[in-house]
Protein backbone atom coordinates (compact mmCIF):
# COMPACT_ATOMS: atom_id res chain seq x y z
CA UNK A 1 7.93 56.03 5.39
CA UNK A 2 4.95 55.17 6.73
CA UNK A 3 2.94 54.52 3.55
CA UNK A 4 5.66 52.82 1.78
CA UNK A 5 5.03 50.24 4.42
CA UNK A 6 1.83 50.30 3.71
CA UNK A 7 2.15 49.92 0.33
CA UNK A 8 4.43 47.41 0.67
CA UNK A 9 1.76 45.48 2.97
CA UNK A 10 -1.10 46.08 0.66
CA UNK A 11 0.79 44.85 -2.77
CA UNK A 12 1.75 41.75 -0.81
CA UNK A 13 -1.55 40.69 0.25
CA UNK A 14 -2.93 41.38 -3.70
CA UNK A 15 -0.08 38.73 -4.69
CA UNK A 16 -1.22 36.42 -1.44
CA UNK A 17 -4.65 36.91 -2.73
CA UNK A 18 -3.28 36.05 -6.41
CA UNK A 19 -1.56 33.06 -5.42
CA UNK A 20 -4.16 31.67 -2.97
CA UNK A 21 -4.32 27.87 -3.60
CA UNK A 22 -7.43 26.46 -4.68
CA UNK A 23 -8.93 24.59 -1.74
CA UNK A 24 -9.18 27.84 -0.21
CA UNK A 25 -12.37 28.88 -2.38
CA UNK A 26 -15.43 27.53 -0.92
CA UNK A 27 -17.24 27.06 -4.19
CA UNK A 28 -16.50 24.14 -6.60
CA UNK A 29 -18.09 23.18 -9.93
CA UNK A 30 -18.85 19.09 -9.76
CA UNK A 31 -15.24 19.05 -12.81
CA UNK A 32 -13.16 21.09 -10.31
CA UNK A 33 -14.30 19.04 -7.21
CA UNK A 34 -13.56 15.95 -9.36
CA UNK A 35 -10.12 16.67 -10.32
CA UNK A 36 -9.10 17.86 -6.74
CA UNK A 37 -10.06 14.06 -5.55
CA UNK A 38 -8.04 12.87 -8.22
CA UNK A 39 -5.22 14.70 -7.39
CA UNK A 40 -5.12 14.41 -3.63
CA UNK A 41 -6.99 11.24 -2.71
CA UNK A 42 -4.92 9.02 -1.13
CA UNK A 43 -6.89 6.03 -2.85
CA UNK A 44 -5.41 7.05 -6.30
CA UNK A 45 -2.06 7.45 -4.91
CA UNK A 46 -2.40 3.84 -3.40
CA UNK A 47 -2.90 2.42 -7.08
CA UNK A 48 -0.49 5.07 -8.44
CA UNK A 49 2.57 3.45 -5.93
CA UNK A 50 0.94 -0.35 -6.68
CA UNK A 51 1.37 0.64 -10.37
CA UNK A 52 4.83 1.79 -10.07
CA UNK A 53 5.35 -1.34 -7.94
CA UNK A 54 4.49 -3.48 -10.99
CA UNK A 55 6.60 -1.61 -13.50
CA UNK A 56 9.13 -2.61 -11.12
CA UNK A 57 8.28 -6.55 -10.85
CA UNK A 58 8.15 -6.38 -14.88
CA UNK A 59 11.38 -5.03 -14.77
CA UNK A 60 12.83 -7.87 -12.47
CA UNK A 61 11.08 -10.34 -14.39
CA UNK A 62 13.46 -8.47 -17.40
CA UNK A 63 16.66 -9.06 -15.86
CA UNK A 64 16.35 -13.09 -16.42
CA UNK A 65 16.79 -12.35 -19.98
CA UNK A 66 20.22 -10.34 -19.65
CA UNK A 67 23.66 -10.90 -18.36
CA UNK A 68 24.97 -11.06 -14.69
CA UNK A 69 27.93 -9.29 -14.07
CA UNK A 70 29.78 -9.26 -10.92
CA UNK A 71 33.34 -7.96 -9.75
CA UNK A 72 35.04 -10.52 -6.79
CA UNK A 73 38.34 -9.85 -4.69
CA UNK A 74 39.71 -11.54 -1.67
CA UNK A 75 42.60 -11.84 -0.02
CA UNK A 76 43.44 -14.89 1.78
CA UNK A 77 46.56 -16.15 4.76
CA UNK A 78 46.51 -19.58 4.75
CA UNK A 79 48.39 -22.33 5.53
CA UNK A 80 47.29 -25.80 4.07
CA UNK A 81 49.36 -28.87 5.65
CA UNK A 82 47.54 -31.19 2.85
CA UNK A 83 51.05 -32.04 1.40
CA UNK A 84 52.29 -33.28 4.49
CA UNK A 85 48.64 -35.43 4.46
CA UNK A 86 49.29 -37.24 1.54
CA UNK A 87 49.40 -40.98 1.60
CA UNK A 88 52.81 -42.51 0.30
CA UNK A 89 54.41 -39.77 2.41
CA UNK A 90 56.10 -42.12 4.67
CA UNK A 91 57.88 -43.76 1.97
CA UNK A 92 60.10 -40.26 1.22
CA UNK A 93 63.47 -39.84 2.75
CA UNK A 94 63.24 -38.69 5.89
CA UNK A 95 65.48 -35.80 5.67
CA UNK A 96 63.06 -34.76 2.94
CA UNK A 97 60.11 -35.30 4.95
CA UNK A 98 61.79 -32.79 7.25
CA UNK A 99 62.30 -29.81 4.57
CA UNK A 100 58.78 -29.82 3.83
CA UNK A 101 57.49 -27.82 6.20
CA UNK A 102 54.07 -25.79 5.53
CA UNK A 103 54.60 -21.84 6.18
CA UNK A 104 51.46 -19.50 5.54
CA UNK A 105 51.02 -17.43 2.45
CA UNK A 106 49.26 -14.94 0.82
CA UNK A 107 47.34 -15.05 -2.17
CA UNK A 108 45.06 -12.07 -3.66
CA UNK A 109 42.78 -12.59 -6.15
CA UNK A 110 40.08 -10.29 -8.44
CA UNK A 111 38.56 -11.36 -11.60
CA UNK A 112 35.32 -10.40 -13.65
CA UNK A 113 32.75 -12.86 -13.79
CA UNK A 114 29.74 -13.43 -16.52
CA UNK A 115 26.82 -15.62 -16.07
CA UNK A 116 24.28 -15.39 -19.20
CA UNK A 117 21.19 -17.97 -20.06
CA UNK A 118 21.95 -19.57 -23.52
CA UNK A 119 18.77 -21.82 -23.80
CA UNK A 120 16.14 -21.93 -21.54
CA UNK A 121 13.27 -24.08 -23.55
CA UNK A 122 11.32 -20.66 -23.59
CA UNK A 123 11.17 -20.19 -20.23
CA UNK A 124 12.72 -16.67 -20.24
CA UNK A 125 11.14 -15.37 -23.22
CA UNK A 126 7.34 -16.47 -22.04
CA UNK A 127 8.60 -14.50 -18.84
CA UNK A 128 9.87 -11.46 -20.89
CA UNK A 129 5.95 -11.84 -22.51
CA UNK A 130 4.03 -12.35 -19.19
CA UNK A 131 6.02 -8.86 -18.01
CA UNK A 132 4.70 -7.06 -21.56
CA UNK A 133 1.20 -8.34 -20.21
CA UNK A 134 1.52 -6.82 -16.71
CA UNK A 135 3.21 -4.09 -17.95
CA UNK A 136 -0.02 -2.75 -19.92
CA UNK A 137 -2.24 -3.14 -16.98
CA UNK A 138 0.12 -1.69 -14.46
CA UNK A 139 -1.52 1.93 -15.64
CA UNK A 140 -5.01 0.72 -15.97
CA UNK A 141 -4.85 0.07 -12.10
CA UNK A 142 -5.06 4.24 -11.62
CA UNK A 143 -7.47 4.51 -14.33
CA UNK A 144 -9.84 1.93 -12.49
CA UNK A 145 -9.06 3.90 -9.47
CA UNK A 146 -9.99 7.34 -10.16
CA UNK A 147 -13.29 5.82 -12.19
CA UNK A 148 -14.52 4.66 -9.06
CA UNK A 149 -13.17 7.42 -7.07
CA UNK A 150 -14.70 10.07 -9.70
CA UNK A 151 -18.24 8.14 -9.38
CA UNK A 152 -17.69 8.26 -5.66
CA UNK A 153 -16.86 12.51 -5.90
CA UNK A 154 -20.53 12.77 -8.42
CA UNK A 155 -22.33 11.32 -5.61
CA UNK A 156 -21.08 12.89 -2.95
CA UNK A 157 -21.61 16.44 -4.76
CA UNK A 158 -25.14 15.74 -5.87
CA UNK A 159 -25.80 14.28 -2.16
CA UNK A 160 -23.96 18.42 -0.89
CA UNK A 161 -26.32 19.95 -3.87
CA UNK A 162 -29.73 18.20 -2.49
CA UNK A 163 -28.75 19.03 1.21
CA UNK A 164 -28.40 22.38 0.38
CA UNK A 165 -31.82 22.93 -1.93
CA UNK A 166 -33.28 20.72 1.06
CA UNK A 167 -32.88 23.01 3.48
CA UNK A 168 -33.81 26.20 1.07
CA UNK A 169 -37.33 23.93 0.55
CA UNK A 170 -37.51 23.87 4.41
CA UNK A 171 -36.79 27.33 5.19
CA UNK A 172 -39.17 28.14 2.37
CA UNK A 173 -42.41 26.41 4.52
CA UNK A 174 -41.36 27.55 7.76
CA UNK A 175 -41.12 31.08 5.97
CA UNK A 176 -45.05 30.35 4.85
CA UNK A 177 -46.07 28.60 8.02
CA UNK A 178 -44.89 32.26 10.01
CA UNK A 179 -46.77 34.12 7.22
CA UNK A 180 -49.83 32.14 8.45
CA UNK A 181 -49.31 32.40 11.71
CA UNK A 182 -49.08 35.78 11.28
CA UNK A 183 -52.66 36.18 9.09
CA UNK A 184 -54.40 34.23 11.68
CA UNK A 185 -52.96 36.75 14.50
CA UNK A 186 -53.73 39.93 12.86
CA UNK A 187 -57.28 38.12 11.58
CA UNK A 188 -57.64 37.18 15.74
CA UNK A 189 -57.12 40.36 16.92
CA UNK A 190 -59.74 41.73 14.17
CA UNK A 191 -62.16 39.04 15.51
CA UNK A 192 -62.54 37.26 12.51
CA UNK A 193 -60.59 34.25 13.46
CA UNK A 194 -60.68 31.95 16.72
CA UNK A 195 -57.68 31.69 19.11
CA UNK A 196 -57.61 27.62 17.91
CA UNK A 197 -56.70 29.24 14.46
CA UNK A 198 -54.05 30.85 16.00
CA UNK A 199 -52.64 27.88 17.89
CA UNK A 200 -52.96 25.72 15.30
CA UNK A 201 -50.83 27.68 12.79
CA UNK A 202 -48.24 28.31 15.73
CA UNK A 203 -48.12 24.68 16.48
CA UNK A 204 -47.42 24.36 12.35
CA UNK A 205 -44.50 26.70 12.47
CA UNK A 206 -43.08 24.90 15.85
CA UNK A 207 -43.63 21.43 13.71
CA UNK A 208 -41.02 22.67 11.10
CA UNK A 209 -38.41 23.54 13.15
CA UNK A 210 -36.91 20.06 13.98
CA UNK A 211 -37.70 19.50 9.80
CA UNK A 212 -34.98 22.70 9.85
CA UNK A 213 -32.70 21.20 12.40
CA UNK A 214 -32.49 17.55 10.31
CA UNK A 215 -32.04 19.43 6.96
CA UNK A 216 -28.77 21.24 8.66
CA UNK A 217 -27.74 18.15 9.74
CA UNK A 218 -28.01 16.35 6.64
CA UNK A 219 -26.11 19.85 4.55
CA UNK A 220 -23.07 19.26 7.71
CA UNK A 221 -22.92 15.40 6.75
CA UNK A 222 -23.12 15.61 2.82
CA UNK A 223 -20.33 18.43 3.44
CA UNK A 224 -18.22 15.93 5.21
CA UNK A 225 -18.28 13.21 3.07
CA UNK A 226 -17.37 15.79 0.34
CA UNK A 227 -14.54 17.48 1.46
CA UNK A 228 -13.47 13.92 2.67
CA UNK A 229 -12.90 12.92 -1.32
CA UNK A 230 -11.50 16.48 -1.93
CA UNK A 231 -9.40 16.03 1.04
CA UNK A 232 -10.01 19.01 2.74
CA UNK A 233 -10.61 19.47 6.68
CA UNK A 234 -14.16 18.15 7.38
CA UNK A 235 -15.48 21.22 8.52
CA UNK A 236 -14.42 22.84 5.35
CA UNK A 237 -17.51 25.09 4.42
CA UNK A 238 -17.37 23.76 0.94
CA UNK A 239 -20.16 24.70 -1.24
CA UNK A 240 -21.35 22.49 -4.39
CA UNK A 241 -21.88 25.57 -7.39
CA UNK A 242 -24.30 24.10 -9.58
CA UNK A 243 -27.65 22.72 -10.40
CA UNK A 244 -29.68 19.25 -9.98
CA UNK A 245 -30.52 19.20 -14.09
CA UNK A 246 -32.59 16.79 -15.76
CA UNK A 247 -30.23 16.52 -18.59
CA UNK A 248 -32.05 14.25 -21.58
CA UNK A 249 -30.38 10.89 -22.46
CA UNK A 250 -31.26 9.20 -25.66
CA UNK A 251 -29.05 5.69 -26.09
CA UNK A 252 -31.52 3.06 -24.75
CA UNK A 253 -30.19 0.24 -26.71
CA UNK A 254 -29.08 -2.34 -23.95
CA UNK A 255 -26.93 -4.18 -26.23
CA UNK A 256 -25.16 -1.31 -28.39
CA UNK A 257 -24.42 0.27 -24.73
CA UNK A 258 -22.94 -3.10 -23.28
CA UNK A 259 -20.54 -3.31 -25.79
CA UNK A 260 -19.59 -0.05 -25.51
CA UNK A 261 -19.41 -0.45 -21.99
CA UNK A 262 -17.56 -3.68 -22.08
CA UNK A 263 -14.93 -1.79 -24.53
CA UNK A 264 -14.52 1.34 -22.46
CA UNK A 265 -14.52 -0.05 -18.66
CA UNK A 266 -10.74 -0.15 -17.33
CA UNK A 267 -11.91 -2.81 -14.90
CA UNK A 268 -13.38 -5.06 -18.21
CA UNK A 269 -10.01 -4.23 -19.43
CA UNK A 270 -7.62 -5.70 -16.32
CA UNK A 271 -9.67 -8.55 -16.46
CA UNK A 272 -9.01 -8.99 -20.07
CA UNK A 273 -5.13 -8.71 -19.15
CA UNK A 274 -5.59 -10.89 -16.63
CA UNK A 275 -7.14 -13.97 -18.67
CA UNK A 276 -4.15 -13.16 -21.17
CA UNK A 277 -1.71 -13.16 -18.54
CA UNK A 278 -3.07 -16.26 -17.22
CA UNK A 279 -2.47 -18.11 -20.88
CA UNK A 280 0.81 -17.00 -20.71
CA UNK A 281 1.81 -18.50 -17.20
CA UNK A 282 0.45 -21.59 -18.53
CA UNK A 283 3.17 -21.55 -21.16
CA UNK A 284 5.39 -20.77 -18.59
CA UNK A 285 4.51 -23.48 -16.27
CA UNK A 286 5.18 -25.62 -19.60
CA UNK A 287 8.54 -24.34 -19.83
CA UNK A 288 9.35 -25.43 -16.19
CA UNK A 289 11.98 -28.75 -15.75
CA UNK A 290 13.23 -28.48 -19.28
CA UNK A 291 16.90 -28.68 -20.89
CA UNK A 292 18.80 -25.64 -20.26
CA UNK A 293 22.19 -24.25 -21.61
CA UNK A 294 23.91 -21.42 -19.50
CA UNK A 295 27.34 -19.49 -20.28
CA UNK A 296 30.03 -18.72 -17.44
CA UNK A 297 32.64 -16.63 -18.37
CA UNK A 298 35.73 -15.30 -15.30
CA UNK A 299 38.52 -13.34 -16.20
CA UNK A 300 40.94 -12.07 -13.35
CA UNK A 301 44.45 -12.12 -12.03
CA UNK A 302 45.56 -13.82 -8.92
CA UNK A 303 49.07 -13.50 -7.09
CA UNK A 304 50.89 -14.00 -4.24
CA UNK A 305 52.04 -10.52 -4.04
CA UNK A 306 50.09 -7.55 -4.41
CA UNK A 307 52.33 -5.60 -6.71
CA UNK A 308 51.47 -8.49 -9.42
CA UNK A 309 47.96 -7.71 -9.26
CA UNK A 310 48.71 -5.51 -12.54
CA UNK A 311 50.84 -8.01 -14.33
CA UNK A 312 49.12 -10.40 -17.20
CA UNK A 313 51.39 -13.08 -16.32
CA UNK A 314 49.28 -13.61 -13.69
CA UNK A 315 45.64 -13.65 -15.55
CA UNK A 316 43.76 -16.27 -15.11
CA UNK A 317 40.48 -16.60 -17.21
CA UNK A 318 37.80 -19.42 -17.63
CA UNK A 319 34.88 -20.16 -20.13
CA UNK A 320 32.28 -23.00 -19.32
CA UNK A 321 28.73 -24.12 -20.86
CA UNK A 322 26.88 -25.35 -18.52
CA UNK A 323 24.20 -28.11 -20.08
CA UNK A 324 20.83 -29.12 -18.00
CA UNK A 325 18.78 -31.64 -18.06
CA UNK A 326 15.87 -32.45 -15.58
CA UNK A 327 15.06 -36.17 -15.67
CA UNK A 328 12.78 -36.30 -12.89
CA UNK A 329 10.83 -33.51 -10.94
CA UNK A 330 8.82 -34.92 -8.82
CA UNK A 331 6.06 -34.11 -10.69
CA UNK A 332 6.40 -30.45 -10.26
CA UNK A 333 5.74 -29.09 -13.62
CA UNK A 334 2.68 -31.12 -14.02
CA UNK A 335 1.27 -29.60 -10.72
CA UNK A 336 2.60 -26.23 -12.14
CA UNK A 337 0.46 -26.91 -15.57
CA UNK A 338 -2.34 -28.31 -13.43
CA UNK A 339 -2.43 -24.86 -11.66
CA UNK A 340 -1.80 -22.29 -14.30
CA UNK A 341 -5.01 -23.87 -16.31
CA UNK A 342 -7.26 -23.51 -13.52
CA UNK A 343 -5.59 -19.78 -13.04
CA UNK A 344 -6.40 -19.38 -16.93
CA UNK A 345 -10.23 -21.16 -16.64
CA UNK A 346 -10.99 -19.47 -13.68
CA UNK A 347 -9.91 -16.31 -15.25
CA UNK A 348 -11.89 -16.46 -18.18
CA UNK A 349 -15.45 -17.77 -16.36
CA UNK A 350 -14.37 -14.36 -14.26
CA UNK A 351 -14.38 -12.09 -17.43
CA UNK A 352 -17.53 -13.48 -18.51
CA UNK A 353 -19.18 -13.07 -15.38
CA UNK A 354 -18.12 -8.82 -15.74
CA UNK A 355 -19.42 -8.59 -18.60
CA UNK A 356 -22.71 -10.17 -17.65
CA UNK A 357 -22.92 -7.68 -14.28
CA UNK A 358 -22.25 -4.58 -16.71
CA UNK A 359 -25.37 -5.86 -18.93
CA UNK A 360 -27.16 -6.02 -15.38
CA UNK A 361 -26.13 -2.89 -14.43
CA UNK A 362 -26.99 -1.04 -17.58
CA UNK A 363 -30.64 -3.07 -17.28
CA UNK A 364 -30.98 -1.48 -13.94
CA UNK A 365 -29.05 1.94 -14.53
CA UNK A 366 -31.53 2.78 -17.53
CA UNK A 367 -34.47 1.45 -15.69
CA UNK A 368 -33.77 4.07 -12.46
CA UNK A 369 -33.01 7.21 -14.87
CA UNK A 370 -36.65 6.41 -16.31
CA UNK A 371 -38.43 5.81 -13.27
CA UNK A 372 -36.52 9.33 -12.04
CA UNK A 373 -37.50 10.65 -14.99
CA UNK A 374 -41.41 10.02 -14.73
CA UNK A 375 -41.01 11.10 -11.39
CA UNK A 376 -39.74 14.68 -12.37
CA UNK A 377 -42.59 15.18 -14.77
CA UNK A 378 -45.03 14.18 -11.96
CA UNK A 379 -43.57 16.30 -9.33
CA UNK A 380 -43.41 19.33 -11.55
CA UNK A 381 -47.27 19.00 -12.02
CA UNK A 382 -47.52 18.49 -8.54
CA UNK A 383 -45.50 21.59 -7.83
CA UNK A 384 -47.56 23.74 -10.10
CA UNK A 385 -51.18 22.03 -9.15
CA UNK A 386 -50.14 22.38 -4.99
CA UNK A 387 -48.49 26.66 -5.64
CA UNK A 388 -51.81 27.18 -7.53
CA UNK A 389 -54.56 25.53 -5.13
CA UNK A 390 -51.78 27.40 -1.87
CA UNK A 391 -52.49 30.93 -3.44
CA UNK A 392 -56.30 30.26 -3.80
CA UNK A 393 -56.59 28.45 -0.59
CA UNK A 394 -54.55 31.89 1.31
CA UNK A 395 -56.60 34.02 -0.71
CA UNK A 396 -60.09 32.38 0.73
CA UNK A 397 -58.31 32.67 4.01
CA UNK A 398 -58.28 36.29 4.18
CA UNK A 399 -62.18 36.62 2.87
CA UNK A 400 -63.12 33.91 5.73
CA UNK A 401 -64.23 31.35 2.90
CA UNK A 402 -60.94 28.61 4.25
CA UNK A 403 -59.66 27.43 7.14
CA UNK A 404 -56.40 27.21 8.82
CA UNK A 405 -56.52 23.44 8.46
CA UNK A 406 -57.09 23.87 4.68
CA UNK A 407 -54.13 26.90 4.52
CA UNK A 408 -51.97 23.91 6.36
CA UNK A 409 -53.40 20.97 4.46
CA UNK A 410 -52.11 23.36 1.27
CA UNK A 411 -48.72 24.26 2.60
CA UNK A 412 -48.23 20.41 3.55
CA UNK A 413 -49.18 19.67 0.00
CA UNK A 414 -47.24 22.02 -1.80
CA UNK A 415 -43.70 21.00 0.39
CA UNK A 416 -44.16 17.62 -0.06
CA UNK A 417 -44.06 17.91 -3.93
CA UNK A 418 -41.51 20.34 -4.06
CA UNK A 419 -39.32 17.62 -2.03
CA UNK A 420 -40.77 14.82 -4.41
CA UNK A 421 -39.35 17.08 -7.52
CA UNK A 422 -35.88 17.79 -5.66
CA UNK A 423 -35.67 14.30 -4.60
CA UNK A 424 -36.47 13.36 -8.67
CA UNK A 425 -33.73 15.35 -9.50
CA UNK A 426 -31.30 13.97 -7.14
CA UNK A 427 -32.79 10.56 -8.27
CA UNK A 428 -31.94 11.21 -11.72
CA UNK A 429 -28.75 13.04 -11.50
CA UNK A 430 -27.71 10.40 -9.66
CA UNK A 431 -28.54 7.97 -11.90
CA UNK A 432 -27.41 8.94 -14.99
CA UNK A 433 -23.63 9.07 -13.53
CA UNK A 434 -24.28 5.64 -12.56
CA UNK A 435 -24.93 4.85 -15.45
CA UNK A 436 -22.08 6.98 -17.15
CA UNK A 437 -20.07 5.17 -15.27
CA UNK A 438 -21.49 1.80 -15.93
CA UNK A 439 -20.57 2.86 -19.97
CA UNK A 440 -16.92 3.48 -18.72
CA UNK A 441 -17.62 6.98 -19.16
CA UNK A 442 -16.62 10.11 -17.01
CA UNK A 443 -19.36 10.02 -14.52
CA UNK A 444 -19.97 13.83 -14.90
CA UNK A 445 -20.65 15.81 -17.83
């Protein structure tokens, strides 16, 4: 008994294992990391809801094109002493005048009623076209959305993957600093070194330790801000699986990018909709305070008695065409006209003033990537020059033919590049999903 309840516990916690969600793995790639923000942040769900909001407004703005239908009953007590009101009453006989005495009734009444627009001077049709308009940009509200959010995710992985190698550079200099410290010890004790030696190289391994302290720091805030996009709880120990890669990029023509740029960017492309849209409610505002032909249609029964509610003797129907014709506003569709072409300049000088920025950007996009670029091919020289002159340096150490101020001038030297070459890589990692996403391109690769 007892180990089928132990197998029973065991084959349970393979399927538990099996079915564990995804957020519970520590490790993400910068794709998985970007579709779990897109899934969960609340930012995407805000323009997901404001796009279904807007399919809903186009639909509204549908509904002025169709019938109204409604479905009225009352039932009224009443008694109406108009008759005994009238004027010429007096003249009647009196014993007349004495029969006619008001009593209350009943009267019940239901009928079907049919209001539909006829002629509207193309007011409801420009409205039908102003809701196709906003109905093509309702989704490009979520793509605009999770671009930004996506370039948001990039940063905030490449910002978790240079924490992390930050703190590996740091722990790799206190590791040589204690190495010294340790030479100059063992040399002290053989009486080949001085006890300044000794504190000196101490004092360089003490130095480090708040450089270790800030670099934890900085891997706990980068972590944050990650798992905030991802949505997980802050102190998620989330780990960014990947490399900072100096990936080549070849396009350099500004123009042949901005185009592309200007043809792929979803928020180039609600702007667009929104200079058409704006065109269209000027047409609209034209179509204000003009002649307009509606149809009213009723058909019902009303009775005194409720058991003739079924009987078509007592139907009662009624078909009208109603005709109108503003002859004075006010002035209100020329204010309306007045407004919709600012709306529609305004909109336009907007558009152009995008496209202009993404030109800007791209200037400034490709200008970082090659400035991060030179900077990767110094610091790798740097790195190679400083590990080269650190070895010899160490090496004369030992023989008595260096210093400990030229072993710590080395091991300065040789961290600083190594940060210069991380930081070139964060630089241009960085920079190149900027500028991805300046090309209305995925921001990651």
């Amino acid at each position: 008994m007892t180990r089928v309840i132990l197998a029973t516990a065991l084959a349970a916690a393979l399927q538990a294992a099996a079915d564990q969600p995804p957020e519970a793995d520590e490790a993400v790639t910068l794709e998985q990391a970007v579709r779990m923000a897109l899934d969960r942040h609340p930012d995407v769900g805000k323009a997901r809801a404001a796009a279904d909001a807007l399919r809903g407004k186009v639909r509204e703005v549908r509904a002025q094109a169709l019938p109204d239908v409604t479905i009225n009953a009352n039932g009224l007590r009443l008694r109406d002493p108009s008759l005994l009101n009238a004027s010429g009453l007096d003249k009647f006989p009196k014993e007349l005048r004495d029969a006619l005495v008001p009593e209350g009734v009943n009267l019940f009444d239901y009928h079907v009623r049919v209001r539909q627009p006829l002629y509207t001077a193309g007011k409801v049709g420009t409205a039908l076209k102003l809701a196709a308009v906003e109905a093509e940009g309702s989704q490009i509200e979520v793509d605009r959305a999770e671009h930004d959010l996506a370039l948001e995710v990039v940063r905030a992985f490449y910002g978790l993957l240079w924490a992390e190698r930050y703190r590996v550079l740091v722990e790799q200099t206190l590791q040589q600093k204690r190495r010294h410290a340790e030479m100059a010890r063992t040399r002290f004790a053989l009486g080949v070194a001085t006890e300044v030696d000794v504190l000196r190289s101490e004092v360089a391994v003490a130095n480090v330790q708040p450089d270790l302290v800030r670099a934890e720091n900085a891997v706990r805030q980068a972590r944050a801000l990650l798992n905030f996009y991802l949505v997980r709880p802050i102190d998620f120990p989330t780990r960014a699986a990947g490399e900072l890669l100096e990936q080549p990029w070849e396009e350099e023509n500004l123009e042949e990018l901005a185009q592309d740029a200007i043809r792929r960017r979803p928020d180039l492309h609600r702007l667009r909709i929104a200079e058409r849209s704006a065109g269209v409610q000027l047409d609209l505002a034209r179509a204000e305070s003009r002649m307009r032909a509606d149809l009213d249609a009723a058909y019902g029964i009303s009775s005194r008695f409720l058991e003739n509610l079924a009987n078509g003797k007592y139907a009662r129907w009624s078909v009208s065409v109603n005709f109108t014709l503003p002859v004075f506003d006010g002035f209100r569709r020329s204010g309306l006209v007045w407004q919709a072409t600012a709306a529609q300049r305004a909109a336009r000088l907007e558009r152009e003033k995008a496209e202009q920025q993404v030109r800007l950007a791209l200037r400034q996009s490709l200008d970082e990537l090659r400035a991060a670029r030179q900077t990767i091919a110094a610091a790798r020289a740097n790195v190679r020059e400083a590990e080269r002159v650190l070895e010899m340096i160490e090496n004369n150490y030992r023989h008595g033919a260096a210093t400990t101020l030229d072993v710590m001038d080395a091991q300065t030297a040789l961290a600083l590049a190594r940060t210069n070459l991380l930081k070139g890589l964060y630089d241009y990692s960085v920079a190149r999903a900027n500028l991805r996403w300046a090309l209305g391109r995925t921001p990651w690769e």
